[in-house]
PDB file of N, CA and C in Angstrom:
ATOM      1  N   UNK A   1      17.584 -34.724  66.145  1.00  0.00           N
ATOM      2  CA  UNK A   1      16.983 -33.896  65.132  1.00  0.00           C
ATOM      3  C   UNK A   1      15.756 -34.556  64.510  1.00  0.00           C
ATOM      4  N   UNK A   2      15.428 -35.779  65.005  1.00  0.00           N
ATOM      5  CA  UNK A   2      14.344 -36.565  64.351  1.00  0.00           C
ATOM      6  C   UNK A   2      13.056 -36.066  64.653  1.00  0.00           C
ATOM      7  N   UNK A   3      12.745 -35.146  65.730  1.00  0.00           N
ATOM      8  CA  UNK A   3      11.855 -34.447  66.162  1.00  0.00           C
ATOM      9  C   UNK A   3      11.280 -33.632  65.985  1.00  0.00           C
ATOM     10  N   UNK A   4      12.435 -32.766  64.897  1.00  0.00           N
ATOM     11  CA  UNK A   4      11.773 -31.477  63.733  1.00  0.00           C
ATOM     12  C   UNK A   4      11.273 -31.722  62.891  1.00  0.00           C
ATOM     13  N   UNK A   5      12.180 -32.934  61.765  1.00  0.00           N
ATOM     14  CA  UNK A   5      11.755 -33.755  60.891  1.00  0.00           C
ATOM     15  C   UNK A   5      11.250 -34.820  60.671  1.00  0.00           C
ATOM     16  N   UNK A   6      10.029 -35.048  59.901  1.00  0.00           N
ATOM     17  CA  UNK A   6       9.643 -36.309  60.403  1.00  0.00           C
ATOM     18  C   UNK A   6       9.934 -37.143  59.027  1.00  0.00           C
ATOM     19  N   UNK A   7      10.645 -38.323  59.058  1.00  0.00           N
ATOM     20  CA  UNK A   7      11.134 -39.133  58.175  1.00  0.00           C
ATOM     21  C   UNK A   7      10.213 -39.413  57.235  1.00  0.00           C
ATOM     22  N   UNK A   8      10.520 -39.269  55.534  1.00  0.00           N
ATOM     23  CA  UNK A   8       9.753 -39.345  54.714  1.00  0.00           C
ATOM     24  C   UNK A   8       9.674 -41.031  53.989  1.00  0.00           C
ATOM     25  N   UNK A   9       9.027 -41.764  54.232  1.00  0.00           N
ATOM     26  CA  UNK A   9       9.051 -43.106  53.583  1.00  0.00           C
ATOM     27  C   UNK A   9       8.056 -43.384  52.545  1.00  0.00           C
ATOM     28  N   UNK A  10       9.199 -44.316  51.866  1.00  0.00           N
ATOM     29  CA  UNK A  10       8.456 -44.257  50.210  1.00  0.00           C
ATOM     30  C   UNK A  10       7.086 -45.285  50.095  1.00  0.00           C
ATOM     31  N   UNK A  11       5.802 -44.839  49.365  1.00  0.00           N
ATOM     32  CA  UNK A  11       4.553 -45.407  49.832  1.00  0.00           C
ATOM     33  C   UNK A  11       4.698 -46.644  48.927  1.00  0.00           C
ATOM     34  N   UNK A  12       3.924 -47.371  48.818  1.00  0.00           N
ATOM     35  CA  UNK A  12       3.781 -48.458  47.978  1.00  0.00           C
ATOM     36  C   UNK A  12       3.510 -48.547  46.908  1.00  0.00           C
ATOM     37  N   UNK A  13       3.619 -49.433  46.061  1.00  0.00           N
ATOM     38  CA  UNK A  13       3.321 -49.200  44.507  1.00  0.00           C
ATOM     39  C   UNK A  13       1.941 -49.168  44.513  1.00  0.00           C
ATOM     40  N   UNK A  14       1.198 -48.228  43.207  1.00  0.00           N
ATOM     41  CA  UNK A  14      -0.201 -48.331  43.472  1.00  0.00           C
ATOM     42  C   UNK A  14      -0.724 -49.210  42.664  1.00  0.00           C
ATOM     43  N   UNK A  15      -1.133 -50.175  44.019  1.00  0.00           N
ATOM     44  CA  UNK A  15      -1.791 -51.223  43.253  1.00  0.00           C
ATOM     45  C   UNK A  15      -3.287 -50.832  42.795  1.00  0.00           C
ATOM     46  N   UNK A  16      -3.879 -51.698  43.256  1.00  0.00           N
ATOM     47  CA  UNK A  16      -5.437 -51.909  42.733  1.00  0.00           C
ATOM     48  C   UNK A  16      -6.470 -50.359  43.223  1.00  0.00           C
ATOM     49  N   UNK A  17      -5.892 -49.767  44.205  1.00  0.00           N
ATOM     50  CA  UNK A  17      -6.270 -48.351  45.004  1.00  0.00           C
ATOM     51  C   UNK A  17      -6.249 -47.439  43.714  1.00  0.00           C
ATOM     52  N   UNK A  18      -4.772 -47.707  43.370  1.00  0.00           N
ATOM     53  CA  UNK A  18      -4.317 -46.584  42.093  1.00  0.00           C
ATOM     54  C   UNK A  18      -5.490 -46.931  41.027  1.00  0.00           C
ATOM     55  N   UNK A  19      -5.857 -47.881  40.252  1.00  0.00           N
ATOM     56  CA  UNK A  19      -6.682 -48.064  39.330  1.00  0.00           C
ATOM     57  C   UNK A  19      -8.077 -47.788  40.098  1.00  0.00           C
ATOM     58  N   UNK A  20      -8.434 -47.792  40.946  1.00  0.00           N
ATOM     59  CA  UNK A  20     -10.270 -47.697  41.459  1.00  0.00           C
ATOM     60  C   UNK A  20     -10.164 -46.095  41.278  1.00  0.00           C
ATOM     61  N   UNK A  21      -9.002 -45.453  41.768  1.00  0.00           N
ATOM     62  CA  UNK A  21      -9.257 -43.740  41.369  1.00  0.00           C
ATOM     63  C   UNK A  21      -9.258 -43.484  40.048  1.00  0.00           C
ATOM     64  N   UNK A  22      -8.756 -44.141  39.199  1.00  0.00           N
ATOM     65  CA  UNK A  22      -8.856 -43.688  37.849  1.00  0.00           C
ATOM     66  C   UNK A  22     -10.428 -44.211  37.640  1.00  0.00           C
ATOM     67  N   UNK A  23     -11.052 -44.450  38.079  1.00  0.00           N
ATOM     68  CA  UNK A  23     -11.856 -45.440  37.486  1.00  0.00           C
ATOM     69  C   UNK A  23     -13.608 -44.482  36.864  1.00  0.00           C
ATOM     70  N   UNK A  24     -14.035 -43.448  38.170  1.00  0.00           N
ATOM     71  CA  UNK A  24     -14.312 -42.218  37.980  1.00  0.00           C
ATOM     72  C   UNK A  24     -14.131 -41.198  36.683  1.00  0.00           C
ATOM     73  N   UNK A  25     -13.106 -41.485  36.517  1.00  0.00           N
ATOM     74  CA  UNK A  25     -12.991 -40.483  35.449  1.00  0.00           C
ATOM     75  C   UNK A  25     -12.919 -41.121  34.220  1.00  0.00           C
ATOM     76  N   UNK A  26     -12.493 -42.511  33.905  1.00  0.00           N
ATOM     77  CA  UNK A  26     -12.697 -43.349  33.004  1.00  0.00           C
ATOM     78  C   UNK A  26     -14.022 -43.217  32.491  1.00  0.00           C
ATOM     79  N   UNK A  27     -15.207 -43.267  33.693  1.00  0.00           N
ATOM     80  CA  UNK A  27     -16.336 -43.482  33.511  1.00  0.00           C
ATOM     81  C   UNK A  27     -16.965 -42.089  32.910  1.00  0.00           C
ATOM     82  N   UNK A  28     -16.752 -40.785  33.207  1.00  0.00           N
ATOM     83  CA  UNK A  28     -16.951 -39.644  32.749  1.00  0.00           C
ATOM     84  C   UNK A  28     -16.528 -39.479  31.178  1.00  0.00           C
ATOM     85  N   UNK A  29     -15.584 -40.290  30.961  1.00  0.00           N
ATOM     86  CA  UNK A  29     -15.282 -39.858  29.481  1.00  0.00           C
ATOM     87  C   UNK A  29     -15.875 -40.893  28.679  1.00  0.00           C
ATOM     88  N   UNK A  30     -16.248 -42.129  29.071  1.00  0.00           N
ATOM     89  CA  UNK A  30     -17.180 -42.971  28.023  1.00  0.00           C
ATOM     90  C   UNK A  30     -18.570 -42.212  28.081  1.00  0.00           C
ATOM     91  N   UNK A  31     -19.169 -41.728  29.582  1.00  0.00           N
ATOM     92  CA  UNK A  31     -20.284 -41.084  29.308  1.00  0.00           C
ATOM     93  C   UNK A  31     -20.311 -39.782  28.147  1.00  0.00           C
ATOM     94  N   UNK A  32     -19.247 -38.986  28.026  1.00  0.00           N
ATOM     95  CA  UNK A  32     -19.376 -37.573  27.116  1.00  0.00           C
ATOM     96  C   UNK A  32     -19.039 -38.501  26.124  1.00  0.00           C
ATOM     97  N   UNK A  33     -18.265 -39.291  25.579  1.00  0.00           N
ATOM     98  CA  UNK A  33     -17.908 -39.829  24.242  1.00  0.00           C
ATOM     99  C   UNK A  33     -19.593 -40.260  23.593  1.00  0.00           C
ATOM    100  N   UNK A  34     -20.392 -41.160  24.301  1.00  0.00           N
ATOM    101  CA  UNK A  34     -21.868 -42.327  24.243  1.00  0.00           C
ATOM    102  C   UNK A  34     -22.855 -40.596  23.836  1.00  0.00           C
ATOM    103  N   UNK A  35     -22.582 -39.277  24.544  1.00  0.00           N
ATOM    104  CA  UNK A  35     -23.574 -38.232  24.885  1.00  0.00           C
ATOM    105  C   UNK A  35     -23.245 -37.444  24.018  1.00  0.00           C
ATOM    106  N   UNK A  36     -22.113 -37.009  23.704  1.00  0.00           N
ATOM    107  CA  UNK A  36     -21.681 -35.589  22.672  1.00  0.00           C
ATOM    108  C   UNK A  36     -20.583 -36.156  21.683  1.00  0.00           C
ATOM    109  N   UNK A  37     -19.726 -36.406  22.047  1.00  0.00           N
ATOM    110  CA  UNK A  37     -18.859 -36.741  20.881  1.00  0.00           C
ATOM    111  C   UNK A  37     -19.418 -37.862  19.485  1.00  0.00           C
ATOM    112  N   UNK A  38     -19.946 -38.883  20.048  1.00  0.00           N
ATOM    113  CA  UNK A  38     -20.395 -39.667  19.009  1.00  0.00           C
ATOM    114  C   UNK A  38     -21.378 -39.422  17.853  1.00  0.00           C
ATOM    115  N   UNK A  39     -22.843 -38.823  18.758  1.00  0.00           N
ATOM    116  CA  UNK A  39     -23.922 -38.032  18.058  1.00  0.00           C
ATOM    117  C   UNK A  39     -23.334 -36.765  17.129  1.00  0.00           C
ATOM    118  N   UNK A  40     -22.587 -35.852  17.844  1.00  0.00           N
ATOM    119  CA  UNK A  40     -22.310 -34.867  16.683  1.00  0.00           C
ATOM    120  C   UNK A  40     -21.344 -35.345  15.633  1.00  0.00           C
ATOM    121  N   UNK A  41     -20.525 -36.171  15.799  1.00  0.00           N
ATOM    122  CA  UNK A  41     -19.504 -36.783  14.274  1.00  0.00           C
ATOM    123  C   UNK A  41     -20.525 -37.419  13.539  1.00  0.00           C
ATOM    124  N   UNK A  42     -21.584 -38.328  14.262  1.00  0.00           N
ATOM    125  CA  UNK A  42     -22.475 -38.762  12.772  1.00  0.00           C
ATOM    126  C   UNK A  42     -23.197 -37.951  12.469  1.00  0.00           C
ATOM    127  N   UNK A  43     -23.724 -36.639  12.932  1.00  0.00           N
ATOM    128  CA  UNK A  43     -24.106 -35.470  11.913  1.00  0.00           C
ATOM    129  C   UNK A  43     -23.287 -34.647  11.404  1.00  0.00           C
ATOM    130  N   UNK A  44     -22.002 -34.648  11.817  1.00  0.00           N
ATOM    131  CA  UNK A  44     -21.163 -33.870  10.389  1.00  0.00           C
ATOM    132  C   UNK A  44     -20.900 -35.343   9.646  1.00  0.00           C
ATOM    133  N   UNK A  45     -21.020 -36.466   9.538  1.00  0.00           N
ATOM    134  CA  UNK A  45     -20.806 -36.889   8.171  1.00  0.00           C
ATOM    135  C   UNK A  45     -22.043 -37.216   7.760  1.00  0.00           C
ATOM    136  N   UNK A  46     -23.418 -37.348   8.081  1.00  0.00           N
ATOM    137  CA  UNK A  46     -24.440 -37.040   7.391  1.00  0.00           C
ATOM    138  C   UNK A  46     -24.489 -35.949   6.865  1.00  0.00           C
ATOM    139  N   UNK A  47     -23.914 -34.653   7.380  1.00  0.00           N
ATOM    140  CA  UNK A  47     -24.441 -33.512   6.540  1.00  0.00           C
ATOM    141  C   UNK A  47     -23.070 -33.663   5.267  1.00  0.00           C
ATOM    142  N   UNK A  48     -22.189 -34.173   5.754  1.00  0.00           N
ATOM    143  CA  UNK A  48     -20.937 -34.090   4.819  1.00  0.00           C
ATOM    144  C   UNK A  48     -21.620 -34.971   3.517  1.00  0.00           C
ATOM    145  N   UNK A  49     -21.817 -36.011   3.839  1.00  0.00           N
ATOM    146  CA  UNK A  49     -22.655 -36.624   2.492  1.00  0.00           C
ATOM    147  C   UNK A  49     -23.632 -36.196   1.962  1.00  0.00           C
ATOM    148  N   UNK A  50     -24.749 -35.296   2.311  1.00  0.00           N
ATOM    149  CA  UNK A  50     -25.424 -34.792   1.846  1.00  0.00           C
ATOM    150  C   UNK A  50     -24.965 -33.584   0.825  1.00  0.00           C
ATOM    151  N   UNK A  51     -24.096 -32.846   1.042  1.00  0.00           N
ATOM    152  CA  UNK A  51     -23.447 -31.908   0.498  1.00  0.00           C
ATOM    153  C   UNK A  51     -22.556 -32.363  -0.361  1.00  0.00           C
ATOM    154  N   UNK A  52     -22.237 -33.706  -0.655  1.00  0.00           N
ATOM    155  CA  UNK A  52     -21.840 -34.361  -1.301  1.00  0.00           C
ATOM    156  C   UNK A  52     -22.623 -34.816  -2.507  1.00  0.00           C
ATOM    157  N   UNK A  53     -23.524 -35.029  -2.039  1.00  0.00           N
ATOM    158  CA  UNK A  53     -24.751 -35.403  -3.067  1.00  0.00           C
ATOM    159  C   UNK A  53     -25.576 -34.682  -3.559  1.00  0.00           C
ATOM    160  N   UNK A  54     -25.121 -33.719  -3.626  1.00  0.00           N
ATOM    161  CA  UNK A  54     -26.395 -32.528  -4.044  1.00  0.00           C
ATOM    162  C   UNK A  54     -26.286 -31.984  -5.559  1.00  0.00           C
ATOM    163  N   UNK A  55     -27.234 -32.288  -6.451  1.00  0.00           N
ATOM    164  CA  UNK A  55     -27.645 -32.299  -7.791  1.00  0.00           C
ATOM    165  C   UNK A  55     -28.368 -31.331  -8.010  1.00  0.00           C
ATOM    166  N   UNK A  56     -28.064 -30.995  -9.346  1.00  0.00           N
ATOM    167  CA  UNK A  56     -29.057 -29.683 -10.162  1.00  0.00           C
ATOM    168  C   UNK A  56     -30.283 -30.081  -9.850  1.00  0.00           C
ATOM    169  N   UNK A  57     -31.539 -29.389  -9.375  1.00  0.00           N
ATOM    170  CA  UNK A  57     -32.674 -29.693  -9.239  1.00  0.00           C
ATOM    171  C   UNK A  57     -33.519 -29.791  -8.252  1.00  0.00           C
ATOM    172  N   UNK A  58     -32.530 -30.622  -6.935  1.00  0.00           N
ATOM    173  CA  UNK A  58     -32.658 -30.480  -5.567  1.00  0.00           C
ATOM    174  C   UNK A  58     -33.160 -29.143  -5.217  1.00  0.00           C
ATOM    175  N   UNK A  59     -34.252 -29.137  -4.399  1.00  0.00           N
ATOM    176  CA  UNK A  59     -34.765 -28.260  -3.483  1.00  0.00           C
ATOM    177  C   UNK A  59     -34.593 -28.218  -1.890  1.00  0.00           C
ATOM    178  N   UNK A  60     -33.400 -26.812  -1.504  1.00  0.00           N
ATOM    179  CA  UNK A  60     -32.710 -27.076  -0.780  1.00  0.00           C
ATOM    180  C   UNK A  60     -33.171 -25.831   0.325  1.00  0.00           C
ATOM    181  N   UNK A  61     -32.932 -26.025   1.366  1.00  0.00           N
ATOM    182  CA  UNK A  61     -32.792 -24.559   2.654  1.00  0.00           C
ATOM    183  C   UNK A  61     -31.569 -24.357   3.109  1.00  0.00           C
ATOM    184  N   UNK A  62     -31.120 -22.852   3.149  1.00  0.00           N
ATOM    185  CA  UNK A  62     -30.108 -22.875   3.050  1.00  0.00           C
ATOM    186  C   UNK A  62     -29.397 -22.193   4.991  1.00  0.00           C
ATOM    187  N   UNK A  63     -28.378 -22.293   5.240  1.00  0.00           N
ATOM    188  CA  UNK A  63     -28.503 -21.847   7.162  1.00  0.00           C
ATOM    189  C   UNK A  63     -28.955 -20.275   7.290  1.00  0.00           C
ATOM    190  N   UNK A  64     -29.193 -19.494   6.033  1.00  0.00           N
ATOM    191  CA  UNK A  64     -30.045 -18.193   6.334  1.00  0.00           C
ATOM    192  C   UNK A  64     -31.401 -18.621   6.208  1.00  0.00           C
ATOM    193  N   UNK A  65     -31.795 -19.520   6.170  1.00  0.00           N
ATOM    194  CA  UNK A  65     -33.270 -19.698   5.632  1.00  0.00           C
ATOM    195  C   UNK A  65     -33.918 -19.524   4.556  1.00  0.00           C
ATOM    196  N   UNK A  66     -33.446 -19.753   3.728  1.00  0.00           N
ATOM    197  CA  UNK A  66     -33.772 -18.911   2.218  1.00  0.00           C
ATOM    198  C   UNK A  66     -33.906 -20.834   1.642  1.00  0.00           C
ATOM    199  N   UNK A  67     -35.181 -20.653   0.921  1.00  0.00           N
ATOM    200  CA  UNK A  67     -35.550 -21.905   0.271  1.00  0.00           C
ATOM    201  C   UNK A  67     -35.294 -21.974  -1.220  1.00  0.00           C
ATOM    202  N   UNK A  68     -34.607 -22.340  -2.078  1.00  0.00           N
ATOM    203  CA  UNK A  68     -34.968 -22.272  -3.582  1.00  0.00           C
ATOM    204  C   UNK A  68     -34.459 -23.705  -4.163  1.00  0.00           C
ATOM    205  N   UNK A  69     -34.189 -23.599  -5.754  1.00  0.00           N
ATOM    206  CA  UNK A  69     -33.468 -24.635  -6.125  1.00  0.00           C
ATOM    207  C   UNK A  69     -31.981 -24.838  -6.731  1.00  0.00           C
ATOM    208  N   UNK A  70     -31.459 -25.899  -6.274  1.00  0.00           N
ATOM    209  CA  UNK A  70     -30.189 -25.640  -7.176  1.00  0.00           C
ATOM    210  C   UNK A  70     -29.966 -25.829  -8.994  1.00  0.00           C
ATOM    211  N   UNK A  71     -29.409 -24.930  -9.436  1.00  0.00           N
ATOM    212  CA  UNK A  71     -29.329 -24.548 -10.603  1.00  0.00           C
ATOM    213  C   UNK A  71     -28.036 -25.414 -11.088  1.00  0.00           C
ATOM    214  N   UNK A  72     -26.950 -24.893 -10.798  1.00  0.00           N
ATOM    215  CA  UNK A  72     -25.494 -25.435 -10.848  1.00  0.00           C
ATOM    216  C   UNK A  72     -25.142 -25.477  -9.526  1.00  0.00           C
ATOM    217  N   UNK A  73     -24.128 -26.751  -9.649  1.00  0.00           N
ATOM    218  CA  UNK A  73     -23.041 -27.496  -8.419  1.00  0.00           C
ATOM    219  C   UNK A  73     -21.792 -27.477  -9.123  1.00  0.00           C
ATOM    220  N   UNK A  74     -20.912 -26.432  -8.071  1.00  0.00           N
ATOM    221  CA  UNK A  74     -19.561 -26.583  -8.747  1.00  0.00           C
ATOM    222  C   UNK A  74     -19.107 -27.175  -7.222  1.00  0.00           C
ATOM    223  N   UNK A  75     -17.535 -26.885  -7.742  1.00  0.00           N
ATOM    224  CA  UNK A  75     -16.972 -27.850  -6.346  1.00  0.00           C
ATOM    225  C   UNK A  75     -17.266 -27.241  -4.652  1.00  0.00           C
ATOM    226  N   UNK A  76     -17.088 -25.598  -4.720  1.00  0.00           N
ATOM    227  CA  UNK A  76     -16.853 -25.468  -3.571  1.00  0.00           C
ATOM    228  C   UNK A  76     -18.291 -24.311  -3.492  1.00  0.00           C
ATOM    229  N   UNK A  77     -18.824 -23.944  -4.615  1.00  0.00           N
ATOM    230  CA  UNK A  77     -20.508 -23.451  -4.581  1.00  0.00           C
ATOM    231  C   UNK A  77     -20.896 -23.844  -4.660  1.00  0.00           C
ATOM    232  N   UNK A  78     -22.316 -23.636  -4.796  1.00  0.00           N
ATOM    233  CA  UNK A  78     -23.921 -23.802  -5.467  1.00  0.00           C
ATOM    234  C   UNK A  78     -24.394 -22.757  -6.159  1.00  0.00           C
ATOM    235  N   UNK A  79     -25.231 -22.927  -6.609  1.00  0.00           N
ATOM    236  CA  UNK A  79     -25.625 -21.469  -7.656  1.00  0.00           C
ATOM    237  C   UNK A  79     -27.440 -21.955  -7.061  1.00  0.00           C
ATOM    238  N   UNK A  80     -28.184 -21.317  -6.579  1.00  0.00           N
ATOM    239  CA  UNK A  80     -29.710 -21.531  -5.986  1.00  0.00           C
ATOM    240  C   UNK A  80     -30.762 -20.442  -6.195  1.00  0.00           C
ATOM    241  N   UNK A  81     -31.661 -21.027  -6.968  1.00  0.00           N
ATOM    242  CA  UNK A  81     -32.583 -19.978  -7.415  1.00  0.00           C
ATOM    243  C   UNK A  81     -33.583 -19.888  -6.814  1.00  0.00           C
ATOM    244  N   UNK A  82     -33.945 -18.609  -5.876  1.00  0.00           N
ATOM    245  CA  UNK A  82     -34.903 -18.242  -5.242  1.00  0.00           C
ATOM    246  C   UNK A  82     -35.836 -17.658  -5.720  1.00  0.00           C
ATOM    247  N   UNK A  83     -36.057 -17.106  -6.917  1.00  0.00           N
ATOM    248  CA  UNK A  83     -37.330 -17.044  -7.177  1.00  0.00           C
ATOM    249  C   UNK A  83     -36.975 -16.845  -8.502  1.00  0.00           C
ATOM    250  N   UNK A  84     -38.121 -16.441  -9.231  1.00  0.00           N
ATOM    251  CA  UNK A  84     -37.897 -16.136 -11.324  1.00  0.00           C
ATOM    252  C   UNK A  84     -36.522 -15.381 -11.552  1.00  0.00           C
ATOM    253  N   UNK A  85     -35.888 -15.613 -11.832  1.00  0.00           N
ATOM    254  CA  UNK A  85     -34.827 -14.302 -12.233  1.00  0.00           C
ATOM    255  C   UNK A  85     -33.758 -13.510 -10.930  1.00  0.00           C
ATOM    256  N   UNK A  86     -33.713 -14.763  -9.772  1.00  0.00           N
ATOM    257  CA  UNK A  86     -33.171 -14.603  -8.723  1.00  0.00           C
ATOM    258  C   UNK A  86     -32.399 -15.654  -8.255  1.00  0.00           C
ATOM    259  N   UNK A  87     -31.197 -15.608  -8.631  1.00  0.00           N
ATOM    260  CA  UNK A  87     -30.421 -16.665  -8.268  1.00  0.00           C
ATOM    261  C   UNK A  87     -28.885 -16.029  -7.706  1.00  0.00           C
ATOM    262  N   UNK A  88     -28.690 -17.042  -6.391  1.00  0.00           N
ATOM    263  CA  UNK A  88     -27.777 -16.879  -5.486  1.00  0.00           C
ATOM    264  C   UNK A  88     -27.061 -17.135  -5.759  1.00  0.00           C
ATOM    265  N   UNK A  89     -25.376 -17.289  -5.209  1.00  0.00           N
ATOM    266  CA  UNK A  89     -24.451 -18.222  -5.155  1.00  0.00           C
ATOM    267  C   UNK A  89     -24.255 -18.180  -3.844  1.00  0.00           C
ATOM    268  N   UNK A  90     -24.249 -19.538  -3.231  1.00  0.00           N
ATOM    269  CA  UNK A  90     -23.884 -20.086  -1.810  1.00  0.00           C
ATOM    270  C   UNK A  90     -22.854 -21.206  -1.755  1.00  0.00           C
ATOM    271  N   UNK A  91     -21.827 -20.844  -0.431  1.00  0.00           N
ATOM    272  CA  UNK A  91     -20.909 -22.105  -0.498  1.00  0.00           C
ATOM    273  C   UNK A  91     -21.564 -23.231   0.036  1.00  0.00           C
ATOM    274  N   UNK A  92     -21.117 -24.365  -0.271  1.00  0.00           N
ATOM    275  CA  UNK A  92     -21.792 -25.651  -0.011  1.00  0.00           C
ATOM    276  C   UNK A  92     -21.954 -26.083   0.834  1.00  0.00           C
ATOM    277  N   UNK A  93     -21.011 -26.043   1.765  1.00  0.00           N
ATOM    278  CA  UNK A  93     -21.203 -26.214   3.583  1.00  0.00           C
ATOM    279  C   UNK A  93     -22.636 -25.393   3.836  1.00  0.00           C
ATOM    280  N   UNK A  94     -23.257 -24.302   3.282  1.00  0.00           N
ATOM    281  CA  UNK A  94     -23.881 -23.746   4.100  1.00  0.00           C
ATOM    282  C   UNK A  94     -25.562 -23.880   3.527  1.00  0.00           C
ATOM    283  N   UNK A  95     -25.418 -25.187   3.161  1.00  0.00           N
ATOM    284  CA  UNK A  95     -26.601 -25.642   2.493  1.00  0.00           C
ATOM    285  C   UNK A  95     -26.762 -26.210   4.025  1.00  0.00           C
ATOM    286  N   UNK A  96     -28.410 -26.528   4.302  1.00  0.00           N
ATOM    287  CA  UNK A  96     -28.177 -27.202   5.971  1.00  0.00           C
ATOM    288  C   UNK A  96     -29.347 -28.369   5.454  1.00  0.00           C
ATOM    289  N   UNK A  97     -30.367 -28.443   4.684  1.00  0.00           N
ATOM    290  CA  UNK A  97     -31.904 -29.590   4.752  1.00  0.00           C
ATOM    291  C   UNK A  97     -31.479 -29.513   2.846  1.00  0.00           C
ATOM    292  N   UNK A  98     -31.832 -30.750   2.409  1.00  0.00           N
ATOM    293  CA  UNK A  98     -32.253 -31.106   1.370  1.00  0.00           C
ATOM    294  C   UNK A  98     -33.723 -31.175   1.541  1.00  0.00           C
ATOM    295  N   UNK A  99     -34.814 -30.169   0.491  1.00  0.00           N
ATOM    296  CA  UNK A  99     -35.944 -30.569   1.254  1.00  0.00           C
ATOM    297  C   UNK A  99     -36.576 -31.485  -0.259  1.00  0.00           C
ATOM    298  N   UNK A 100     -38.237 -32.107   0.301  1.00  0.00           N
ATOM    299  CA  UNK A 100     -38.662 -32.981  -0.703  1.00  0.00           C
ATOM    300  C   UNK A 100     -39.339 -32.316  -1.943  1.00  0.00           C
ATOM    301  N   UNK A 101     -39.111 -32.969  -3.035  1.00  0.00           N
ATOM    302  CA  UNK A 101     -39.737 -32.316  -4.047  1.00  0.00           C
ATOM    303  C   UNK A 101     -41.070 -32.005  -4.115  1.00  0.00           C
ATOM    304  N   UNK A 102     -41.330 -30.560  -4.608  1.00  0.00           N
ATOM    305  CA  UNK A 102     -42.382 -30.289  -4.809  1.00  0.00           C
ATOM    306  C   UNK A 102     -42.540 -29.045  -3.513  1.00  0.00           C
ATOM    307  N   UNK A 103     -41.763 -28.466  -2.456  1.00  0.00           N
ATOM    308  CA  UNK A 103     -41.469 -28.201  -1.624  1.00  0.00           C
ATOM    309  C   UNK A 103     -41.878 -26.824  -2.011  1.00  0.00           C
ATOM    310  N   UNK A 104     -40.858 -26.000  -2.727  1.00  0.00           N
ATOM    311  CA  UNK A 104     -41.410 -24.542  -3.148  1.00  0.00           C
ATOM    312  C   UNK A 104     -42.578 -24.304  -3.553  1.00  0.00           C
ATOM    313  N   UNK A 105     -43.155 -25.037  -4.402  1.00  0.00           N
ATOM    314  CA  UNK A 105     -45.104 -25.158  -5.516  1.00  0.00           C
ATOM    315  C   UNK A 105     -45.512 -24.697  -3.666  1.00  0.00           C
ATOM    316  N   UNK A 106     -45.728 -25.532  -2.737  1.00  0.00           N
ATOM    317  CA  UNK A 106     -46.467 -25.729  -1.261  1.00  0.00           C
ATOM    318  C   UNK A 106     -46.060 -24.293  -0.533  1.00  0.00           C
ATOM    319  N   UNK A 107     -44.878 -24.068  -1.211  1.00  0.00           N
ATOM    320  CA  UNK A 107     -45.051 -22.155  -0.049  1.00  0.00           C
ATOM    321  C   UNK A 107     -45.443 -21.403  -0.372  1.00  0.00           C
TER     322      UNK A 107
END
């Protein structure tokens, strides 16, 4: 009956073969970690500190594009005045540029 079946024998432990195949894909995930993962976490905690730091007075853009200044900072708003007698309330995440003073006078 050895002729139908052909005897299954157990392979060897994987030595050094077993680690050179991992080795490929090791290398793929330090490349995306060095390319995407690293760069975008230090811009969410740059923007996280920035939004952290943001004071009455600051002249800010906001992710609709709308430029004005902040009026009041509460915890989880902003209150931002876009023009005389026009003031927003925006949540704070969605502040995106602190811009430099003197910023609105120039538009």
């Amino acid at each position: 009956m050895d002729f139908f079946i052909s005897n299954a024998y157990a392979q060897g432990a994987g030595g050094p073969e077993g680690l050179l195949s991992l080795l490929p894909l090791v290398l793929i995930f330090v490349v995306f970690y060095f390319l995407l993962i690293r760069p975008q976490s230090k811009r969410q905690k740059e923007h996280r500190e920035m939004v952290a730091a943001l004071t009455v007075g600051d002249e800010v853009a906001t992710a609709g594009g709308l430029l004005g200044k902040v009026t009041q900072v509460k915890e989880s708003f902003v209150r931002v005045e876009l023009a005389d007698n026009v003031v927003v309330t925006v949540q704070r995440h969605t502040i995106s540029a602190v811009m430099p003073k003197g910023t609105l006078k120039s538009v």
